[in-house]
C-alpha atoms as a PDB file:
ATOM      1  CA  UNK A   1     -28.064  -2.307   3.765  1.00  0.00           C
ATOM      2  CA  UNK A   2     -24.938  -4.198   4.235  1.00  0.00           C
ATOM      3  CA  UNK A   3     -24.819  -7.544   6.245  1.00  0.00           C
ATOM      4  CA  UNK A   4     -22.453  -7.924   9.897  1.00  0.00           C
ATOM      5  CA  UNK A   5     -19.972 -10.265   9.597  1.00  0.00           C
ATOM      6  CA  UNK A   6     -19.748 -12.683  12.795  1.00  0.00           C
ATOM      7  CA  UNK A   7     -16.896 -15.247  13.857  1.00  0.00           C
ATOM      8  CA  UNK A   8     -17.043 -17.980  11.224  1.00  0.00           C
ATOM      9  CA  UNK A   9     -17.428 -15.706   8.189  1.00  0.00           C
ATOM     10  CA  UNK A  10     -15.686 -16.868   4.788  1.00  0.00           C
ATOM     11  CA  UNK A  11     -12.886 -14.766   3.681  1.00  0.00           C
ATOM     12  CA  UNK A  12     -10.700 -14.553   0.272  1.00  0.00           C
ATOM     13  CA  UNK A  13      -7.530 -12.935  -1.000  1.00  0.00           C
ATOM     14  CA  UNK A  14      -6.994 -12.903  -4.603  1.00  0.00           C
ATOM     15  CA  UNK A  15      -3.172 -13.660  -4.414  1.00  0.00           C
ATOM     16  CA  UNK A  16      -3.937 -16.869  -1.973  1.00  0.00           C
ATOM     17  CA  UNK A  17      -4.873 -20.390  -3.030  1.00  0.00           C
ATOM     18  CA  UNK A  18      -7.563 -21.025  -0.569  1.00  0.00           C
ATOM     19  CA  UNK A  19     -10.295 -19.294   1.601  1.00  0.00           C
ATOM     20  CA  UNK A  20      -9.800 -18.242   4.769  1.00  0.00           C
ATOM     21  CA  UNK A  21     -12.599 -18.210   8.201  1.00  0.00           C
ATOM     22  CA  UNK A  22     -12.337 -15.215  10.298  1.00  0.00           C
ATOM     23  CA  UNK A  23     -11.812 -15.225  14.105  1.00  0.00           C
ATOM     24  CA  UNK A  24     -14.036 -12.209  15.878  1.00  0.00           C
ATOM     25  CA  UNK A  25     -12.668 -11.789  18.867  1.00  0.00           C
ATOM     26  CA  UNK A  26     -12.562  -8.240  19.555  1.00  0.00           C
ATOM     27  CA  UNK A  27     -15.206  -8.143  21.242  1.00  0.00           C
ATOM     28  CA  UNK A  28     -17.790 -11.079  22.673  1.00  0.00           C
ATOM     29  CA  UNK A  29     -20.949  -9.215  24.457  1.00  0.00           C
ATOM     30  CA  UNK A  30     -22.876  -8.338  21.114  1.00  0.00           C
ATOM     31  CA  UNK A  31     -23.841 -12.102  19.699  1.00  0.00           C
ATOM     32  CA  UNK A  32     -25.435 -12.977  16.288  1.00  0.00           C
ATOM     33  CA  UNK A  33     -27.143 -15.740  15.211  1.00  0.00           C
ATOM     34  CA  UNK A  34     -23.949 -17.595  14.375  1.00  0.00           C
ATOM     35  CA  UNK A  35     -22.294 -16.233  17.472  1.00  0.00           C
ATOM     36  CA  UNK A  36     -19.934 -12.958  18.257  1.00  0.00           C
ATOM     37  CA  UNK A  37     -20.514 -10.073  15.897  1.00  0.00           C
ATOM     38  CA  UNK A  38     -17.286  -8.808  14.312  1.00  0.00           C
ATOM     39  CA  UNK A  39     -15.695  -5.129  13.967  1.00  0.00           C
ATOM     40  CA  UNK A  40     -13.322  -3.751  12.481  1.00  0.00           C
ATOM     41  CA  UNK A  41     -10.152  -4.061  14.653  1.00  0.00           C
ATOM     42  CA  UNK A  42     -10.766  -8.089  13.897  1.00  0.00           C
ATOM     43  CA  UNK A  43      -7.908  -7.526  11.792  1.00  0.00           C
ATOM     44  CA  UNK A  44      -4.780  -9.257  13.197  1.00  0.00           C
ATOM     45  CA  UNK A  45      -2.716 -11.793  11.312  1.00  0.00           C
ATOM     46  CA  UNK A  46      -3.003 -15.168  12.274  1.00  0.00           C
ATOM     47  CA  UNK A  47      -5.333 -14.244  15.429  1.00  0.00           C
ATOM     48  CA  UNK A  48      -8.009 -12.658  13.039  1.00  0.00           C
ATOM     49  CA  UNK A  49      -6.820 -13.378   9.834  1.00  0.00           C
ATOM     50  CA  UNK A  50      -5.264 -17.165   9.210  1.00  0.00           C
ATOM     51  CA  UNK A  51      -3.434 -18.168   6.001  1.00  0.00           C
ATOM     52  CA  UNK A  52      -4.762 -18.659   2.281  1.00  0.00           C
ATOM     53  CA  UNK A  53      -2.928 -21.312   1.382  1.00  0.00           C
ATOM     54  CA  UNK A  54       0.031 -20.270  -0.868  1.00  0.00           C
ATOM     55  CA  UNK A  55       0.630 -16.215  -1.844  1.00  0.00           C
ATOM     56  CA  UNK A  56       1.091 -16.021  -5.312  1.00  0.00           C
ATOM     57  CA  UNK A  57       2.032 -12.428  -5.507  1.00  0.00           C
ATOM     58  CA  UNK A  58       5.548 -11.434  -7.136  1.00  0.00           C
ATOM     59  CA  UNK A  59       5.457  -8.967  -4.023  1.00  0.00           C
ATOM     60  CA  UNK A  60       5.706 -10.836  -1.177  1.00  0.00           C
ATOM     61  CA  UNK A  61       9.167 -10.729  -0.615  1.00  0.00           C
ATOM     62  CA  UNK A  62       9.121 -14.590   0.444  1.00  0.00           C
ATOM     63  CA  UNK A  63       8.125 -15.267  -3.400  1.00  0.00           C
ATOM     64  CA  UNK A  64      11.379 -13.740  -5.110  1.00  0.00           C
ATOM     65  CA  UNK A  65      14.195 -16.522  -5.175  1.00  0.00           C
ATOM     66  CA  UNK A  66      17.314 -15.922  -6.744  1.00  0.00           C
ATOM     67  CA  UNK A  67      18.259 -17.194 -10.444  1.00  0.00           C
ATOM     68  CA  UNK A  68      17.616 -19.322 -12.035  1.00  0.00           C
ATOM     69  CA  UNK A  69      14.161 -19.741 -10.375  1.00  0.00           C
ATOM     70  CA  UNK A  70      12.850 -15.791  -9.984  1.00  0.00           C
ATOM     71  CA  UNK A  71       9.163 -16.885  -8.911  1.00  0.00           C
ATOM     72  CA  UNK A  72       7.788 -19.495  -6.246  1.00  0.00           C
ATOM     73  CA  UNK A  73       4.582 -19.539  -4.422  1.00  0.00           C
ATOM     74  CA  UNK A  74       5.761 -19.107  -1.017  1.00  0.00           C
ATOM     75  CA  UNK A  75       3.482 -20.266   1.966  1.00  0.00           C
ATOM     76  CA  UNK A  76       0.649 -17.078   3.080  1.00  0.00           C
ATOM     77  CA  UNK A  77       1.481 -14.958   6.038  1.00  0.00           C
ATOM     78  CA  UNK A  78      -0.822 -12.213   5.921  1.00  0.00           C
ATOM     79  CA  UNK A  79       0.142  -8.611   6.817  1.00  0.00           C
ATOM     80  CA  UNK A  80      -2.120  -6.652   7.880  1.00  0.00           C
ATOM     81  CA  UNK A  81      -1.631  -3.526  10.301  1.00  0.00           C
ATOM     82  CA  UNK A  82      -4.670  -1.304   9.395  1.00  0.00           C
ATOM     83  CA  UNK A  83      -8.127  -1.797  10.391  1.00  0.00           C
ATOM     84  CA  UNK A  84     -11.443  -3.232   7.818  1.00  0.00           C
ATOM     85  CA  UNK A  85     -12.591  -0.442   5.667  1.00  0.00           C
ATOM     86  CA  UNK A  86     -14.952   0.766   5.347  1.00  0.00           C
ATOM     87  CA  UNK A  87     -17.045  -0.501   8.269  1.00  0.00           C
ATOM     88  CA  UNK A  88     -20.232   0.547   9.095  1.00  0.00           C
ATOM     89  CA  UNK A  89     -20.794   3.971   9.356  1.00  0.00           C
ATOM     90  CA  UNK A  90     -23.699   4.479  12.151  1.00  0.00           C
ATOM     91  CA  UNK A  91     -23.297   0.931  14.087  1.00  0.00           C
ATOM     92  CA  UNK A  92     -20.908   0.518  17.014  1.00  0.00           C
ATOM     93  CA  UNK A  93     -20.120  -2.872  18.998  1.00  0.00           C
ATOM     94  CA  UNK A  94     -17.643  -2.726  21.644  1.00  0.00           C
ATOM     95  CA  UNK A  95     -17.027   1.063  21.103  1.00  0.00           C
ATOM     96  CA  UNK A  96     -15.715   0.252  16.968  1.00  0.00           C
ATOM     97  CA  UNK A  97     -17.491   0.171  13.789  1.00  0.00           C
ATOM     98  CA  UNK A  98     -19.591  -3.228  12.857  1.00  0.00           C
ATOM     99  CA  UNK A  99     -17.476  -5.759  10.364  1.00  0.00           C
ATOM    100  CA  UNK A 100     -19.762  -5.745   7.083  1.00  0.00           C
ATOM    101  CA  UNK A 101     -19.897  -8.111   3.911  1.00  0.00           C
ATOM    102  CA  UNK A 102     -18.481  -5.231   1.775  1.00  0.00           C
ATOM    103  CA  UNK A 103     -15.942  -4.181   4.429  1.00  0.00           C
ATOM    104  CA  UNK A 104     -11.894  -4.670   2.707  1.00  0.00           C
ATOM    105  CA  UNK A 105      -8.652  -5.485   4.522  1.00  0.00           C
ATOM    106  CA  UNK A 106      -5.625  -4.777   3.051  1.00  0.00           C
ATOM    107  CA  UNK A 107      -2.278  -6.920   2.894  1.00  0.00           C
ATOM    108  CA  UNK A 108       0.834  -5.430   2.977  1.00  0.00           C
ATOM    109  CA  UNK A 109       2.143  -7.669   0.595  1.00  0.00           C
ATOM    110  CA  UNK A 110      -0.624  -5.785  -2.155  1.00  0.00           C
ATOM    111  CA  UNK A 111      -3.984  -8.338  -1.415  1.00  0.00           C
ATOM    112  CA  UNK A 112      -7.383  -7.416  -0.926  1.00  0.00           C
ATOM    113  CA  UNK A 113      -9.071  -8.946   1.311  1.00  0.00           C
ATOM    114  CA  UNK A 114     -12.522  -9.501   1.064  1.00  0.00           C
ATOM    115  CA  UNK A 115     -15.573 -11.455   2.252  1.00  0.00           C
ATOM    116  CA  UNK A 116     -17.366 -13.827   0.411  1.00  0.00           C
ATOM    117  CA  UNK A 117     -19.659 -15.051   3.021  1.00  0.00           C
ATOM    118  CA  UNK A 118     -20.556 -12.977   6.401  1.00  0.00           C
ATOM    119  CA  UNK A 119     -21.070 -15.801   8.322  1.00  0.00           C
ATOM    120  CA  UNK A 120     -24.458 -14.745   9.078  1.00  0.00           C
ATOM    121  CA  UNK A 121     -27.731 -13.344   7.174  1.00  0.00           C
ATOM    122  CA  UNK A 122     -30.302 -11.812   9.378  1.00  0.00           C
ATOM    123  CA  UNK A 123     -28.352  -8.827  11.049  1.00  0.00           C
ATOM    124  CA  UNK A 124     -27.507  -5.850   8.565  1.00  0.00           C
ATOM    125  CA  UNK A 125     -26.795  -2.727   9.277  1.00  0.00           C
ATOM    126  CA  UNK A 126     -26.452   0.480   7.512  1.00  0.00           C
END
């Protein structure tokens, strides 16, 4: 059994330099302990998904710089345009999969995003 995330929930991507809190807003009818349960379509940059500090990945185009300095942390603007994966797979809130603590989110700028607290530890689902 996995465990719902909820607004508040600690989030990391290994290119940034800091963690990140998530914003569930989707959806605000099905409540937690900790407060609104989060799905999967809490995925939007900046309104789901703040910064991590600096991006340290080569790929971010806002890291190249010309010669003679090829590589610089620039600041972290996630990109994200698909939903969490996987979600879970029998639990719906608001008419989407529930958020879980194993659920990914993927950067287009080649992060993985990924919880390292849900915010929460009573609810689980399946």
């Amino acid at each position: 059994m996995a465990i719902c995330a909820c607004v508040g929930a600690n989030m990391m991507c290994p290119f940034g330099t800091a963690p990140a809190t998530l914003v569930a807003n989707s959806q605000t009818t099905v409540l937690g302990p900790s407060g609104p349960l989060a799905t999967i379509m809490d995925n939007k940059p900046g309104a789901n998904v703040p910064t991590f500090g600096m991006c340290n990945n080569p790929a971010n185009p806002a890291t190249v710089r010309p010669p003679p300095v090829f590589f610089t942390p620039a600041p972290c603007v996630p990109n994200t345009s698909a939903p969490w994966m996987p979600g879970s797979s029998t639990v719906l809130i608001g008419g989407f999969p529930a958020l879980n603590n194993s659920s990914t989110l993927m950067c287009a700028w080649g992060g993985v995003i990924s919880m390292t607290n849900p915010g929460q530890t009573s609810v689980m689902v399946p």
